[in-house]
N, C-alpha and C. Protein backbone atom coordinates (compact mmCIF):
# COMPACT_ATOMS: atom_id res chain seq x y z
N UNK A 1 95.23 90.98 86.84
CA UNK A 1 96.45 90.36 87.34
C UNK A 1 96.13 89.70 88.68
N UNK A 2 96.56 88.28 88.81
CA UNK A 2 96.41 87.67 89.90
C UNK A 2 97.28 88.57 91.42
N UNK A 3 96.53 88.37 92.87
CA UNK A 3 97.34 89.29 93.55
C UNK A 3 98.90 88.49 94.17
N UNK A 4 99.04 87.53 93.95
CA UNK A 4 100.42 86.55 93.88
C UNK A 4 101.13 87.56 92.83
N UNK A 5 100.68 87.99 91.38
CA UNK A 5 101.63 88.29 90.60
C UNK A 5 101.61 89.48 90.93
N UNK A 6 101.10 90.37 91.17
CA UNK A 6 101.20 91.77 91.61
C UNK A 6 102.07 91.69 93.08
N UNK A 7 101.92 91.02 93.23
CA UNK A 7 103.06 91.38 95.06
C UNK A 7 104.41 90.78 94.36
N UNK A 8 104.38 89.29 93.43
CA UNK A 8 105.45 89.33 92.81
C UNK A 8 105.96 90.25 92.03
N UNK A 9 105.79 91.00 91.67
CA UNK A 9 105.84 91.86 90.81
C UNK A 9 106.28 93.55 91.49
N UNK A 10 105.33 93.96 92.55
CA UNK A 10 105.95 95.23 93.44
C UNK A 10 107.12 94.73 94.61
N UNK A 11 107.21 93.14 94.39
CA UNK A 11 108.47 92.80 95.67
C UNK A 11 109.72 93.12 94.45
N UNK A 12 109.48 92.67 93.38
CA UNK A 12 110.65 92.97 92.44
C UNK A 12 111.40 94.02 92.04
N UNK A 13 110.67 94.80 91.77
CA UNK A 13 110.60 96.38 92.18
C UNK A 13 111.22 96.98 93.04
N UNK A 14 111.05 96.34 94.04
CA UNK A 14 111.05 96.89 95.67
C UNK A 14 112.87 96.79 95.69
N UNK A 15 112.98 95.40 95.52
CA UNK A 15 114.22 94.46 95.76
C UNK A 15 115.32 95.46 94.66
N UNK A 16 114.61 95.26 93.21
CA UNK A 16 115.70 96.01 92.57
C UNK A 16 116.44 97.37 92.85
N UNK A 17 115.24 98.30 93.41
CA UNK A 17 115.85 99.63 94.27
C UNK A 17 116.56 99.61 95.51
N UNK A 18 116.22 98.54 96.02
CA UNK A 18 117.30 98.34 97.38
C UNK A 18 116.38 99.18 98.63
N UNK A 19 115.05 98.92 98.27
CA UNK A 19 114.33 99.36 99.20
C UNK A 19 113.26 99.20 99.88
N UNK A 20 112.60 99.62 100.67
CA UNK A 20 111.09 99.13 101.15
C UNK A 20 109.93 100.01 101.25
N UNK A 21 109.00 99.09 101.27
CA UNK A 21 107.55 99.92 100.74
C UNK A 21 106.48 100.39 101.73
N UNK A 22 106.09 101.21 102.02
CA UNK A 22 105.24 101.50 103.30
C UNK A 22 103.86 101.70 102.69
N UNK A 23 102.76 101.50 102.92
CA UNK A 23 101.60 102.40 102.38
C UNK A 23 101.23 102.90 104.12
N UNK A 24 101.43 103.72 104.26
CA UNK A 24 100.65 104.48 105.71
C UNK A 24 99.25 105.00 105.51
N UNK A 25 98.28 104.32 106.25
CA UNK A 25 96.98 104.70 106.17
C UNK A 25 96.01 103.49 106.43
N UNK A 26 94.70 104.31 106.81
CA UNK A 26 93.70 102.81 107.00
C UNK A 26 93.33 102.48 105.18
N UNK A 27 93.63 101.45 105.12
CA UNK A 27 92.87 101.01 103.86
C UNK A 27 91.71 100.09 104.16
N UNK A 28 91.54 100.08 105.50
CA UNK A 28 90.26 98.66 106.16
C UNK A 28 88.93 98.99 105.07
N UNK A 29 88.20 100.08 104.72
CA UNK A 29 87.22 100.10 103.80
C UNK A 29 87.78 99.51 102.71
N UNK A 30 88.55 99.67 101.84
CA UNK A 30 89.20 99.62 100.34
C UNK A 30 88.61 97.89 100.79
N UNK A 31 89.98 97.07 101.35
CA UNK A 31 89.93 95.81 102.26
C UNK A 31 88.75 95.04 101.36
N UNK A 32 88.13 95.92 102.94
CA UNK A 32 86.56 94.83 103.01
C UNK A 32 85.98 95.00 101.58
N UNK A 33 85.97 95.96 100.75
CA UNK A 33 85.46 95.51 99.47
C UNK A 33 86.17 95.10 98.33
N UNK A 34 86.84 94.48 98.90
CA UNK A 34 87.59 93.83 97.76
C UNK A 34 88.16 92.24 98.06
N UNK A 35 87.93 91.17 97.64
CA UNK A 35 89.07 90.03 98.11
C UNK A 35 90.27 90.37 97.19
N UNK A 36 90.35 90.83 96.23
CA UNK A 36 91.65 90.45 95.57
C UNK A 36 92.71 91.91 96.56
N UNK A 37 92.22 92.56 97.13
CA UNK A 37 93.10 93.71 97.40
C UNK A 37 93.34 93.27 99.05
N UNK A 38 92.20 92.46 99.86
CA UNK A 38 92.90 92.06 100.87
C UNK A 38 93.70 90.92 100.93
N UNK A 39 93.72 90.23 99.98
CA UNK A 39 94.87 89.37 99.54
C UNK A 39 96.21 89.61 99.85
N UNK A 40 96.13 91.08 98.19
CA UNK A 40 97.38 91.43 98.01
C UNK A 40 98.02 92.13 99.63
N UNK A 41 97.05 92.88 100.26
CA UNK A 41 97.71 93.64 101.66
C UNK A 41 97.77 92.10 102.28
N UNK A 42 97.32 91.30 102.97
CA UNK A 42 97.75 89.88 103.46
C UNK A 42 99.02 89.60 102.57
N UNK A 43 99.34 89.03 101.86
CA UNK A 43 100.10 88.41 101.40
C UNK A 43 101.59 89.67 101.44
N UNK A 44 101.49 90.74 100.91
CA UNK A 44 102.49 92.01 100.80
C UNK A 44 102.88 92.44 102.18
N UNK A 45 102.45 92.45 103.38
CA UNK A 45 102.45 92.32 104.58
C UNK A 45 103.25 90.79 104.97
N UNK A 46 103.22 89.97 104.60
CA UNK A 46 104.37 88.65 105.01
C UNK A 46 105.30 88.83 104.61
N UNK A 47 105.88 89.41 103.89
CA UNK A 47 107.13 89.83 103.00
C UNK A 47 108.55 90.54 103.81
N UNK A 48 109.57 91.46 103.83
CA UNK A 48 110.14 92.16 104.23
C UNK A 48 109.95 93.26 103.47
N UNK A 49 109.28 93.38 102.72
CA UNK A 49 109.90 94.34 102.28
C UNK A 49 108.56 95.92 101.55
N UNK A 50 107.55 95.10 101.95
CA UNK A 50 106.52 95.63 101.41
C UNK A 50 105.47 95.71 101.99
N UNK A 51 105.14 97.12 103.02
CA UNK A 51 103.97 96.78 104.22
C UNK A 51 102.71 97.64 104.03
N UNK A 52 101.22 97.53 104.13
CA UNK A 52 100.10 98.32 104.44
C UNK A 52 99.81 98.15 105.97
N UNK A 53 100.12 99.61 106.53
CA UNK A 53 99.86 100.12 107.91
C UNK A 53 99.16 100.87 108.27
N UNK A 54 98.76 101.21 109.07
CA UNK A 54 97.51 101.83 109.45
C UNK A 54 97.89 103.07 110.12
N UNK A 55 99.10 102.99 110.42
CA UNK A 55 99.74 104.35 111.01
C UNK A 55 101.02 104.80 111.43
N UNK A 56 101.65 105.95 111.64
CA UNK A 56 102.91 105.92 111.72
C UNK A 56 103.85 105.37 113.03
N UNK A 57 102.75 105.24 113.55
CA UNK A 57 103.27 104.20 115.06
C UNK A 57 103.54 102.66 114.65
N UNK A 58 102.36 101.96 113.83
CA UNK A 58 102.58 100.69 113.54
C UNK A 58 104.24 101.12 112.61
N UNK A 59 104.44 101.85 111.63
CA UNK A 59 105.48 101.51 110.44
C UNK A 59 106.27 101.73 111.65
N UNK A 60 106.83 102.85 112.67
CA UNK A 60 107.95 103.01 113.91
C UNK A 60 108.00 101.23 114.46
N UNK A 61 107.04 100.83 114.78
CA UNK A 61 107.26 99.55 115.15
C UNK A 61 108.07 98.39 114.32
N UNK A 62 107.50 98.41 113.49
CA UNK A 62 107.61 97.62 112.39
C UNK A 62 108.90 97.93 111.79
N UNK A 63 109.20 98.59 112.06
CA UNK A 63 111.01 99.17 111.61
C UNK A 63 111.82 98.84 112.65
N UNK A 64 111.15 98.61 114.18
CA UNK A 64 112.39 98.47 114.83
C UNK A 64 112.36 96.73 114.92
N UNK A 65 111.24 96.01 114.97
CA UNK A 65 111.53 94.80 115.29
C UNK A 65 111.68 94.12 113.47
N UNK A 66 112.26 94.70 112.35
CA UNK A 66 112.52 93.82 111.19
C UNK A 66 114.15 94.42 110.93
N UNK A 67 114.44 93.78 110.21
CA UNK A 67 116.01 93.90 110.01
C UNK A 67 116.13 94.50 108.63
């Protein structure tokens, strides 16, 4: 699956529950070996609604400055 259709696809998801997505944790190894997975975290990260963070300070942040 292209990572456009997979973020299309977990934003849909996301949207239909009326909710939002956190992954908390370093994924920087996963990342670097992969392009299609730092894509999907790039691209799923522009979104509202669907974030990969690195920690529970970034998601505290990231909750107070998004609506």
């Amino acid at each position: 699956m292209a990572t456009d259709e997979a973020a299309e696809s977990l934003d849909d998801v996301v949207r239909l529950h009326g909710v939002r997505l956190a992954v908390v944790g370093d994924v920087s190894r996963h990342v670097s070996g992969s392009t299609a997975l730092r894509d999907f975290v790039h691209e799923t990260n522009h979104g509202g609604h669907i974030w990969f963070l690195a920690d529970f300070g970034a998601l505290d942040e990231k909750l107070r400055t998004t609506r």
